[in-house]
Protein backbone atom coordinates (compact mmCIF):
# COMPACT_ATOMS: atom_id res chain seq x y z
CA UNK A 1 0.00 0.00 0.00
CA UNK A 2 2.66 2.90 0.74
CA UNK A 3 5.58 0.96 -1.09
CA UNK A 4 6.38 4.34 -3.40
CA UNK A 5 6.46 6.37 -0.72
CA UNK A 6 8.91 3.71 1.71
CA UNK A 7 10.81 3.52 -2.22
CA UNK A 8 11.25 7.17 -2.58
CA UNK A 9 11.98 7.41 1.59
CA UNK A 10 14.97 5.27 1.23
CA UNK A 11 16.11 6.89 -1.76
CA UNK A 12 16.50 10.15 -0.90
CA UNK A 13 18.17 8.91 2.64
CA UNK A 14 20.47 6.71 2.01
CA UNK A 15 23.47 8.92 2.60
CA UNK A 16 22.38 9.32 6.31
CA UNK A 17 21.84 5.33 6.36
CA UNK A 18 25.51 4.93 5.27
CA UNK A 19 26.28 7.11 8.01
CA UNK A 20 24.84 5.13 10.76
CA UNK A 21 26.21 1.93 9.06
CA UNK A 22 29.59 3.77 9.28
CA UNK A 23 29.08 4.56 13.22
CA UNK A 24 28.00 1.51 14.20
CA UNK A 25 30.94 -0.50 12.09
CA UNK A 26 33.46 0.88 13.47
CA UNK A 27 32.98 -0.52 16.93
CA UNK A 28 34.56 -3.86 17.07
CA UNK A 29 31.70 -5.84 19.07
CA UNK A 30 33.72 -8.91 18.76
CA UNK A 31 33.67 -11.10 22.17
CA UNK A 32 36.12 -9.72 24.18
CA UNK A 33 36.87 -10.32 28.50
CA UNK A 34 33.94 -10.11 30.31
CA UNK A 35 33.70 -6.92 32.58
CA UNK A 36 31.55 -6.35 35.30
CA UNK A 37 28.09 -5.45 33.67
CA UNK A 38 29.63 -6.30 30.16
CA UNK A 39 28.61 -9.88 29.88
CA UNK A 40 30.64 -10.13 26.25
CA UNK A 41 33.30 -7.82 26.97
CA UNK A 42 33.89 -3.36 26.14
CA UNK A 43 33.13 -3.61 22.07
CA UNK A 44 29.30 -5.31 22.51
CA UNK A 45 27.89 -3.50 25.48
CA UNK A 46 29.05 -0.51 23.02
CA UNK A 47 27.03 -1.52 20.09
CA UNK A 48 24.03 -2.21 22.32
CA UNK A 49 24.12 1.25 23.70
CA UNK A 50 24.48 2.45 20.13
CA UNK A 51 21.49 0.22 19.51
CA UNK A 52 19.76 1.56 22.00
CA UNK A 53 20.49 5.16 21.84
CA UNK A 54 19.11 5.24 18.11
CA UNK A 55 16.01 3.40 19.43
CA UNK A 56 15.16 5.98 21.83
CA UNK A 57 16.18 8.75 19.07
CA UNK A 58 12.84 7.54 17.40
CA UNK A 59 10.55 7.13 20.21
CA UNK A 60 11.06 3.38 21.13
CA UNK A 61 10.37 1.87 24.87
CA UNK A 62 13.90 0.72 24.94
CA UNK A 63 15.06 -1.16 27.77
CA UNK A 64 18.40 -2.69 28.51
CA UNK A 65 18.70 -6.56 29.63
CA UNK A 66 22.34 -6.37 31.40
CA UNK A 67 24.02 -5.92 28.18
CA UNK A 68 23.17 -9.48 27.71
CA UNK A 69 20.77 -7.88 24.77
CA UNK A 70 18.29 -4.39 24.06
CA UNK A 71 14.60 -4.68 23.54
CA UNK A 72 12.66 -1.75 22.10
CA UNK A 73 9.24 -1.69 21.36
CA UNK A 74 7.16 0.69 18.94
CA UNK A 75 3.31 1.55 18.41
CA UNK A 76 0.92 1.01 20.50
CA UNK A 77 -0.15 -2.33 22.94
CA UNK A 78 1.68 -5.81 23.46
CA UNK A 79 4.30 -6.13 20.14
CA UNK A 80 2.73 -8.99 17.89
CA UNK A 81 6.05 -8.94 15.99
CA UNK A 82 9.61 -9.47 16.77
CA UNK A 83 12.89 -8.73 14.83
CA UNK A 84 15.97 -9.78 16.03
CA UNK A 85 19.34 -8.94 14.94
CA UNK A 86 22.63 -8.85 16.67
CA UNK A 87 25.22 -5.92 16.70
CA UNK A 88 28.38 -8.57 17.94
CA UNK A 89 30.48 -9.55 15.60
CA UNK A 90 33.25 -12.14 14.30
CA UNK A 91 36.26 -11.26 14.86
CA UNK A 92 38.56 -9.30 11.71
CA UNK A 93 40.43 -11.89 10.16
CA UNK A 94 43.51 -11.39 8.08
CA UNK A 95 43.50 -11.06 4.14
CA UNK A 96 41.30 -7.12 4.03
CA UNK A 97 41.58 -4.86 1.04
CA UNK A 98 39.94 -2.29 3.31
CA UNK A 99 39.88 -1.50 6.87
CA UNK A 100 37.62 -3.98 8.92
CA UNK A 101 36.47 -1.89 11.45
CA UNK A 102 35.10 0.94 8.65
CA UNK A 103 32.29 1.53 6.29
CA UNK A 104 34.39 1.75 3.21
CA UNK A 105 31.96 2.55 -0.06
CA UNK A 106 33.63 1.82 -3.76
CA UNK A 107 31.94 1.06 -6.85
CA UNK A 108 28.49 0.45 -5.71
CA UNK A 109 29.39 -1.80 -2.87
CA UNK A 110 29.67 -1.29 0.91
CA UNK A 111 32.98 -3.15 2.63
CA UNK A 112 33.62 -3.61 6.87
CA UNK A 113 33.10 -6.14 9.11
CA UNK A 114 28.81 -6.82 9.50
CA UNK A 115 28.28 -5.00 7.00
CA UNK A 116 25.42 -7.99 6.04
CA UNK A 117 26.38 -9.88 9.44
CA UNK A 118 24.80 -8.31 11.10
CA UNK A 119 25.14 -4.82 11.24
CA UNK A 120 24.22 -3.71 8.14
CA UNK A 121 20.73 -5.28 8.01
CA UNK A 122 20.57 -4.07 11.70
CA UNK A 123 20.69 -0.67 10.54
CA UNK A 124 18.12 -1.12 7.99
CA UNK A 125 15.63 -2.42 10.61
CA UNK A 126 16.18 0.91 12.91
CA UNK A 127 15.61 3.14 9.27
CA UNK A 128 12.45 0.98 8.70
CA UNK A 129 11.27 2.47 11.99
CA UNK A 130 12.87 5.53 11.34
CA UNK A 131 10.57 5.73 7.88
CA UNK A 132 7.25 4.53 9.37
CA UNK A 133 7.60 7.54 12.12
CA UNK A 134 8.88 10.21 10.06
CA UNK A 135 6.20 9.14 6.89
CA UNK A 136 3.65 9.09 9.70
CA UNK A 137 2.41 5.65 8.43
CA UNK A 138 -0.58 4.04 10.00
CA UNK A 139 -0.19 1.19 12.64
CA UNK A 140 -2.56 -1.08 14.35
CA UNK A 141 -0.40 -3.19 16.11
CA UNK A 142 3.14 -2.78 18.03
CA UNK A 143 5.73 -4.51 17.25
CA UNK A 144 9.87 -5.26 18.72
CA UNK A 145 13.20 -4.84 17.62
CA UNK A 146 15.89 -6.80 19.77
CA UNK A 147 19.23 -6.73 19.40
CA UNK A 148 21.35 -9.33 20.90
CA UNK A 149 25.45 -8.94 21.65
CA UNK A 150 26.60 -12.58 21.42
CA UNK A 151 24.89 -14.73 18.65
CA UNK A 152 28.83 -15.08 17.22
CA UNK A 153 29.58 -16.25 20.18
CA UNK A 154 26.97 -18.86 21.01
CA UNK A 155 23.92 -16.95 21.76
CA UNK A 156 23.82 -16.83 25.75
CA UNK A 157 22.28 -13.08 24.90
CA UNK A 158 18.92 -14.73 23.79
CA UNK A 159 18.96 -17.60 26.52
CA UNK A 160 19.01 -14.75 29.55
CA UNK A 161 16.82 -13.09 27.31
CA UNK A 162 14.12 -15.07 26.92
CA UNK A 163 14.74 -16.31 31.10
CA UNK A 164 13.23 -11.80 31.42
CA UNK A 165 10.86 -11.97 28.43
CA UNK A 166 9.16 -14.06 26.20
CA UNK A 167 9.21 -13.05 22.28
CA UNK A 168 6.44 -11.88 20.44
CA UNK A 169 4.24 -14.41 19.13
CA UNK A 170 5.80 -13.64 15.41
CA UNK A 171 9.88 -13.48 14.95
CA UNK A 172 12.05 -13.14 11.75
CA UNK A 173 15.56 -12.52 11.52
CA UNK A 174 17.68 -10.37 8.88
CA UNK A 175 20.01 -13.01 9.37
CA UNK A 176 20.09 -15.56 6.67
CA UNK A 177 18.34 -15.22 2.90
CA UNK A 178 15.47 -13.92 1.53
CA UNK A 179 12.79 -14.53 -0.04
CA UNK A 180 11.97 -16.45 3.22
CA UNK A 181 14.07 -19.24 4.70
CA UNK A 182 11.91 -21.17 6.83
CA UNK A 183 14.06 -23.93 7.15
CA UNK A 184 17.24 -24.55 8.50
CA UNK A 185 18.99 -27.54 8.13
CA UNK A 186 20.56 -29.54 11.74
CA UNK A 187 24.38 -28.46 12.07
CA UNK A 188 27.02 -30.98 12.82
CA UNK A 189 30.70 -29.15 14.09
CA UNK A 190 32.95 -32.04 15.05
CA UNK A 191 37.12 -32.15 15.47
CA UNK A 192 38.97 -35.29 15.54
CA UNK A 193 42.40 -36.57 16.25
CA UNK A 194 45.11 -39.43 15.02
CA UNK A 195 48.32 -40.32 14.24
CA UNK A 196 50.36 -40.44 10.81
CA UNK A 197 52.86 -39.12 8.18
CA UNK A 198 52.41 -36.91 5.42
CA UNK A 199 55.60 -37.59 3.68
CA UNK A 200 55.43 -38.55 0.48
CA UNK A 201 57.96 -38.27 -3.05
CA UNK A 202 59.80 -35.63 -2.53
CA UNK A 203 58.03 -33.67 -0.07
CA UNK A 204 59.24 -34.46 3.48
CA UNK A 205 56.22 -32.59 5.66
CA UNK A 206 56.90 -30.94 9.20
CA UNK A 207 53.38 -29.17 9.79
CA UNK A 208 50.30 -28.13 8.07
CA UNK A 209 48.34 -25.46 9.59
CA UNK A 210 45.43 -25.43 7.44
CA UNK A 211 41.60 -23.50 8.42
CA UNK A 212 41.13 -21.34 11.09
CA UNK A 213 37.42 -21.82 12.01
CA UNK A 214 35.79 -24.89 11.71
CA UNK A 215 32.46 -23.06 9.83
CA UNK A 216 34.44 -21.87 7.06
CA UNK A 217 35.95 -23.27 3.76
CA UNK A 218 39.36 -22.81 4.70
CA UNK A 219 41.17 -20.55 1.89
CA UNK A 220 44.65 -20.95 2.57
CA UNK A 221 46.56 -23.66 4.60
CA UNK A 222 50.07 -23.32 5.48
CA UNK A 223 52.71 -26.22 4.87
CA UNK A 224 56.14 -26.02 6.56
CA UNK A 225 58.52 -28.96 4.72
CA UNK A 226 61.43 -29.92 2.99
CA UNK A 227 60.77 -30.07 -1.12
CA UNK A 228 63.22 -32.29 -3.26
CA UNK A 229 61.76 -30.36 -5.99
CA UNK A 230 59.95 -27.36 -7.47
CA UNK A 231 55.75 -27.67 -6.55
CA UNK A 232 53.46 -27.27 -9.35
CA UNK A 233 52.07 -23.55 -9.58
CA UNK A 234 48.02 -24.80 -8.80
CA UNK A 235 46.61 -28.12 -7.28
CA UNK A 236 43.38 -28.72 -8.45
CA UNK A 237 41.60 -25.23 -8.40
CA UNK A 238 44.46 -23.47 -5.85
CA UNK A 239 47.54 -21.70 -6.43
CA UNK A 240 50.77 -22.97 -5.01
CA UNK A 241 53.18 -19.98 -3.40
CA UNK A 242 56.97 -21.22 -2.35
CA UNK A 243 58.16 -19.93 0.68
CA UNK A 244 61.57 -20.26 2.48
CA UNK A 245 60.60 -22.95 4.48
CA UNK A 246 57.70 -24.81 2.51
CA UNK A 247 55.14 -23.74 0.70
CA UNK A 248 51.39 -22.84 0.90
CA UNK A 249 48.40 -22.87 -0.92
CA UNK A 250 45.54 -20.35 -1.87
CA UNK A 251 42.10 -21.45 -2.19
CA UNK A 252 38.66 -19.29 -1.47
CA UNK A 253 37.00 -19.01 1.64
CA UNK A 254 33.51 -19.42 1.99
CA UNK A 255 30.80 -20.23 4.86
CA UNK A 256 30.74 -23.33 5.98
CA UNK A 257 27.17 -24.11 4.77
CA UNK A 258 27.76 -23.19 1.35
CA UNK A 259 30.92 -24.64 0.31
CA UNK A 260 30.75 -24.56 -3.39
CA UNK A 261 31.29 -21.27 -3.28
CA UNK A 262 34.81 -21.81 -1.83
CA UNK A 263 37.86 -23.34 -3.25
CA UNK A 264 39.31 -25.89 -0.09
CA UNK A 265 43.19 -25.98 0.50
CA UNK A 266 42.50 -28.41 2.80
CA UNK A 267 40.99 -30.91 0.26
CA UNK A 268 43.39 -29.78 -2.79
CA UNK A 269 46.04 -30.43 -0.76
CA UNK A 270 45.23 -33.72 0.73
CA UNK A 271 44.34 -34.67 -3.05
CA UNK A 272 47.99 -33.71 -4.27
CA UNK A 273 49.64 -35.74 -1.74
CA UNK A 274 47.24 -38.44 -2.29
CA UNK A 275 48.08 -38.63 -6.15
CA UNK A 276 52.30 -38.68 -4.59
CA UNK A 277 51.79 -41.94 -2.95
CA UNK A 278 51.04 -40.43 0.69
CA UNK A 279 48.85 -43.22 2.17
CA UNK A 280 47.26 -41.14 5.33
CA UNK A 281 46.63 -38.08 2.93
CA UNK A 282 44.99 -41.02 0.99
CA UNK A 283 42.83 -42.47 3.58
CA UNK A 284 41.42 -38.65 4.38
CA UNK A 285 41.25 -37.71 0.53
CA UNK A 286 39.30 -40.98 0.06
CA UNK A 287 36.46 -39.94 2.88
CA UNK A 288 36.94 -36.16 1.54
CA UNK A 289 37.56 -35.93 -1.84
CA UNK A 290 37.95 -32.39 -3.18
CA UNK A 291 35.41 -31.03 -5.04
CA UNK A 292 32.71 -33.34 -3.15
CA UNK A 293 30.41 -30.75 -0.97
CA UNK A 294 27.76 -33.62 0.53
CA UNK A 295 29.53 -36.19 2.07
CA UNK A 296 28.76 -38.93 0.00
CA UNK A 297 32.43 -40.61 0.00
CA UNK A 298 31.59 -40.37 4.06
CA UNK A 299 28.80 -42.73 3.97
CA UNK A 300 26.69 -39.44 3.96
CA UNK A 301 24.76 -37.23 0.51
CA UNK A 302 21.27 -37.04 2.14
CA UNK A 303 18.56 -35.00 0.70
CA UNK A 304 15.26 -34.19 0.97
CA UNK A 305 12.33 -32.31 -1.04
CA UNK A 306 12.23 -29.31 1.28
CA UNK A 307 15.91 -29.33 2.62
CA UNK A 308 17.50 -30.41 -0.23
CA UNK A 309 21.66 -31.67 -0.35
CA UNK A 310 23.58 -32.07 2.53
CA UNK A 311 27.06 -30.19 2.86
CA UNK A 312 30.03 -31.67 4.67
CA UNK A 313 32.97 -30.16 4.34
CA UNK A 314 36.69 -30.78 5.36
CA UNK A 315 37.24 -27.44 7.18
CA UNK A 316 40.95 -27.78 9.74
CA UNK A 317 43.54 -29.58 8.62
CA UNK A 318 46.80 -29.50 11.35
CA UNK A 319 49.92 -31.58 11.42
CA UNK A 320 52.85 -31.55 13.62
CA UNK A 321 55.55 -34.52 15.25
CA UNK A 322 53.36 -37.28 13.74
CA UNK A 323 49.98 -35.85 15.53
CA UNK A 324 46.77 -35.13 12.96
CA UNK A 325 44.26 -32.65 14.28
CA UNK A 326 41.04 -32.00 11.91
CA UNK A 327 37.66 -30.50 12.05
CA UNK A 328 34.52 -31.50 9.72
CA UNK A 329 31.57 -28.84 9.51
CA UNK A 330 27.81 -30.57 8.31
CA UNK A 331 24.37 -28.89 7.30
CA UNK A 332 22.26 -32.06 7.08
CA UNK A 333 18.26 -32.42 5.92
CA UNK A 334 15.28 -32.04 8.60
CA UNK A 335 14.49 -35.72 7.72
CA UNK A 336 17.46 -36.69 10.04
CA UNK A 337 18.40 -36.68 13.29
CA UNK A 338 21.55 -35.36 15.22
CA UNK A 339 22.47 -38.66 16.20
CA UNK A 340 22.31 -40.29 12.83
CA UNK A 341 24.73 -38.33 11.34
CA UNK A 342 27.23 -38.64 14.46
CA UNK A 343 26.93 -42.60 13.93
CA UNK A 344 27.89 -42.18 10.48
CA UNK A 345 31.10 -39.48 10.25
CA UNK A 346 32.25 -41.16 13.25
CA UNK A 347 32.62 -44.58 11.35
CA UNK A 348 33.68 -42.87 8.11
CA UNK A 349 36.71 -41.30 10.67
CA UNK A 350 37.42 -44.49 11.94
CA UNK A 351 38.12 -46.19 8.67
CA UNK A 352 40.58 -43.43 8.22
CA UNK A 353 42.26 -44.18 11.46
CA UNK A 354 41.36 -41.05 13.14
CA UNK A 355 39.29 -40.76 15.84
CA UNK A 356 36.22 -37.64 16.90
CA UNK A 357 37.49 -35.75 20.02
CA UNK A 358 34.65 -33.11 20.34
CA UNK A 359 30.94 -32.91 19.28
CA UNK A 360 28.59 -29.76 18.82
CA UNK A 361 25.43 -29.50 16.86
CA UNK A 362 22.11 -28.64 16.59
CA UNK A 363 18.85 -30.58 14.99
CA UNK A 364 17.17 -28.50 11.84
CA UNK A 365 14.71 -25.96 12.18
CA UNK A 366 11.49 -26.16 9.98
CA UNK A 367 8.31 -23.75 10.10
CA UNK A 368 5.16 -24.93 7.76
CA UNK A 369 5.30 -22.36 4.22
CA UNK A 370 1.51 -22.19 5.06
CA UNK A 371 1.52 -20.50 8.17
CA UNK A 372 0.14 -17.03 7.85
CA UNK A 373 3.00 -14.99 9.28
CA UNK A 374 5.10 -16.77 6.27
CA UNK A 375 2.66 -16.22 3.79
CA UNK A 376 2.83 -12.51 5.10
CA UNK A 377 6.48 -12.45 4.19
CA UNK A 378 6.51 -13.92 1.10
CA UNK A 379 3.45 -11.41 0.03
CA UNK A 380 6.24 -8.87 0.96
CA UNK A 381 8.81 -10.17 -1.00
CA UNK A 382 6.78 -10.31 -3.72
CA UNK A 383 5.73 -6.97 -3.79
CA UNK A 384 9.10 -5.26 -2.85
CA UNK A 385 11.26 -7.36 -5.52
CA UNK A 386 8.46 -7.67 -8.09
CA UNK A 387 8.78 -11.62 -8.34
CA UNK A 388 7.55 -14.40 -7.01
CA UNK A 389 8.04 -15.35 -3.65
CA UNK A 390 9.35 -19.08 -2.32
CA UNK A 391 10.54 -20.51 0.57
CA UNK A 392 14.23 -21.53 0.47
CA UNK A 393 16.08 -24.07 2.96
CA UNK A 394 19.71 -23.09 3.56
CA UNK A 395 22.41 -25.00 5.87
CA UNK A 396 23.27 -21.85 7.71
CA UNK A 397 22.17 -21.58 11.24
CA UNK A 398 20.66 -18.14 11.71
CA UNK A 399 19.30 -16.85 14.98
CA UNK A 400 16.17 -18.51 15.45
CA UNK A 401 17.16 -21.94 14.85
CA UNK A 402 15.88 -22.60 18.51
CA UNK A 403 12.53 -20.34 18.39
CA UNK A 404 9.84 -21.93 17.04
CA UNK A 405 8.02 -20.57 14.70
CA UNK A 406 10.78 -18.23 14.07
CA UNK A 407 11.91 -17.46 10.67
CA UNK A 408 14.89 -15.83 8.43
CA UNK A 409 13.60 -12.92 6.36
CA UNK A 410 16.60 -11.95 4.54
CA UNK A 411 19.37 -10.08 4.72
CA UNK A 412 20.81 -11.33 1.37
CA UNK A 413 19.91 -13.14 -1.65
CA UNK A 414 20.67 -17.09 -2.04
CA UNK A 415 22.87 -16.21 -4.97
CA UNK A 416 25.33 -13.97 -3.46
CA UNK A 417 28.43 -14.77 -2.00
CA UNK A 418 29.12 -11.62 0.67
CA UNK A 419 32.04 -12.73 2.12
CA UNK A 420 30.59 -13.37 5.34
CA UNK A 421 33.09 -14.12 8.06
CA UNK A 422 35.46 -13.61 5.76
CA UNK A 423 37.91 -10.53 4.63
CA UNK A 424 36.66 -7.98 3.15
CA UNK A 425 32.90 -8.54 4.21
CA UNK A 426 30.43 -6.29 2.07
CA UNK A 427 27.00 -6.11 0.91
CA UNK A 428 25.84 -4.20 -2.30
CA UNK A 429 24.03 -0.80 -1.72
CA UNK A 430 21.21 -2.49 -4.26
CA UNK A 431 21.27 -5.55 -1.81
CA UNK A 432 20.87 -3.24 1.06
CA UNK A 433 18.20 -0.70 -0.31
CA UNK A 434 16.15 -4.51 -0.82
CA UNK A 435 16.84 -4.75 2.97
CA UNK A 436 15.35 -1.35 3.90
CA UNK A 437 12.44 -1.69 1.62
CA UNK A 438 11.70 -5.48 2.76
CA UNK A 439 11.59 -4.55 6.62
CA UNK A 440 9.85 -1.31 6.36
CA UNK A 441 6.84 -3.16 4.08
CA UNK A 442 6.74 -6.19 6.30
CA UNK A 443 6.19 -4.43 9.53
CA UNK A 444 3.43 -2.51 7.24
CA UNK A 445 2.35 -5.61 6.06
CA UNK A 446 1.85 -7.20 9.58
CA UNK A 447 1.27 -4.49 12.01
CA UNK A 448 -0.57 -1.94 9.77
């Protein structure tokens, strides 16, 4: 109903919504010590206030929950709809073309750490609210924006939440894809240990440091060795850099949940020394062959109709005085259980002679596509992007994988690849002008 006049809002402010974005970016709200009152250390009880400051800039009933997370509430009566978002952050990373802690705007596209986790689409929220006031648009209902200060760091913010106040009876979360991702599959992280030798012709290996985070593709891994002879320049899709000492190899990173749009050192090289008659490289390539994103060599490649593939993915790869280290990340369907797929890597380790050391995951999320607060979302979509509106399943775990009936509502599109977690993190202003349209219609569509 007012989508030309939210359209023409946005457009003529989005100079003043870069600003904010800048602001709020250049806090790093990565855990940190706790400090007394600052459950998640200095940088995230920052962002919340910043969170909350700009709340009560527009009129919100803010109120603070011990810097654990920020509530604030607009219109009129009990909220009916929730939107949670989360101003922490991971933490830089190495590898940036720009500075991480920034909002850095070149050729169309907006670089800094959050910029679409999860800062960026938390700023378009508060403008949503900042349109609906200043356009004096009609409500019926009230609604709530929280914002949470330690979803990157396992989402203790929303437990002590939730132990003060219940959510409204309707949540969504700019925290995974749009047009609506209503389900999430369950999340395996697992890390495993064994004995061996990488050695193989030629190559004489001392360590391998490969993957830093066990829910990313890792992009480069770090071999420290003694080489008989000159390395090719690429293995399989990577590139192959000498150094004084060894060697290492450059790959793509990518979120662990959608691997394909990495390139794994960790694979490439296990494949390389594999092929040069290395018989524990063999045993791992064999189980994770590079290339292969579902598992399948595992004794794993589920799918279903509405989750669709599996991912497992070969994420840590460390070597040192004859001791193997490893860690495996896994998005599998809603038509399996937790302990299924434990029964089943573990097994596939085994047969590699390695053994699991830790285990940490979480069963899939699914909410019906016929429930009306979905359909409400997807009637958004569809008018803000002009197109037709479906639900999507994705393996990432956004943050209402534990609420039920909770659902992800954007902040980016299934097809891009915003470096998320990764160096040199961005979103593209066209991406994020979808974002400011999508929330400011939705709470329109739901509460007006």
């Amino acid at each position: 109903m007012f989508e030309k006049e939210i359209s023409e809002y946005f457009d003529k402010n989005i100079d003043s919504v870069i600003a904010s974005m800048k602001e709020i970016m250049s806090i790093d709200s990565s855990l940190s010590e706790p400090l007394e009152g600052k459950p998640f250390g200095e940088g995230s009880a920052k962002a919340l206030q910043w969170g909350a400051n700009f709340g009560k800039s527009l009129g919100m009933k803010v109120k603070n929950f011990d810097n654990y997370a920020v509530s604030m509430d607009y219109g009129e009566g009990e909220p009916v709809l929730g939107i949670l978002s989360h101003l922490d952050v991971v933490p830089a990373g190495e590898g940036w073309s720009f500075l991480p802690f920034d909002c850095t705007v070149k050729d169309g596209v907006v670089y800094g750490r959050g910029a679409i986790d999860d800062k960026g689409p938390s700023v378009a929220v508060l403008y949503a609210v900042k349109c609906i006031k200043d356009l004096g648009l009609p409500l019926k209902k009230g609604f709530r924006v929280i914002f949470g200060g330690n979803e990157e760091g396992g989402c203790q913010d929303i437990e002590y939440y939730q132990e003060k106040e219940p959510f409204p009876p309707m949540v969504f979360t700019p925290d995974g894809s749009f047009p609506v991702l209503n389900c999430e599959k369950g999340m395996l992280h697992l890390t495993f240990q064994g004995e061996g030798s990488f050695d193989c012709d030629g190559i004489r290996l001392d360590k391998i440091s490969g993957g830093t985070v066990i829910n990313a593709v890792p992009g480069k891994t770090v071999c420290v060795c003694e080489c008989g002879e000159t390395l090719p320049e690429s293995i399989s899709d990577c590139t192959v850099k000498m150094r004084d000492n060894g060697f290492e190899i450059i790959g793509k990173s990518a979120h662990g949940s959608r691997p394909e749009l990495g390139r794994n050192t960790v694979t490439a090289l296990l494949a390389f020394l594999s092929d040069n008659g290395c018989e524990t490289a063999k045993r791992l390539s064999n189980a994770f062959p590079h290339g292969e994103f579902n598992g399948k060599s595992a004794g794993l490649g589920f799918s279903d109709s509405v989750s669709g593939e599996m991912t497992c993915v070969l994420t840590q790869l460390g070597y040192e005085s004859g001791k193997i280290t490893g860690g495996i990340d896994i998005r599998f369907p809603i038509d399996k259980t937790l302990s299924e797929i434990e029964g089943i890597i573990t097994k596939a380790l085994e047969k590699a002679g390695m053994k699991v050391t830790s285990l940490d995951g979480m069963e899939p999320h699914y909410v019906p596509e016929d429930s009306e607060f979905v359909q409400a979302l997807l009637r958004t979509y569809e008018k803000v992007k002009g197109e037709k509106g479906e639900c999507i399943a994705e393996g990432g775990v956004t943050y209402v994988h534990n609420t039920p009936g909770g659902v992800a509502f954007g902040a980016e599109f299934p097809w891009e690849n915003n470096n998320m977690h990764g160096p040199d993190e961005h979103i593209s202003l066209e991406t994020l002008k979808y974002n400011l349209n999508m929330y400011a219609n939705a709470i329109m569509e739901i509460c007006g």
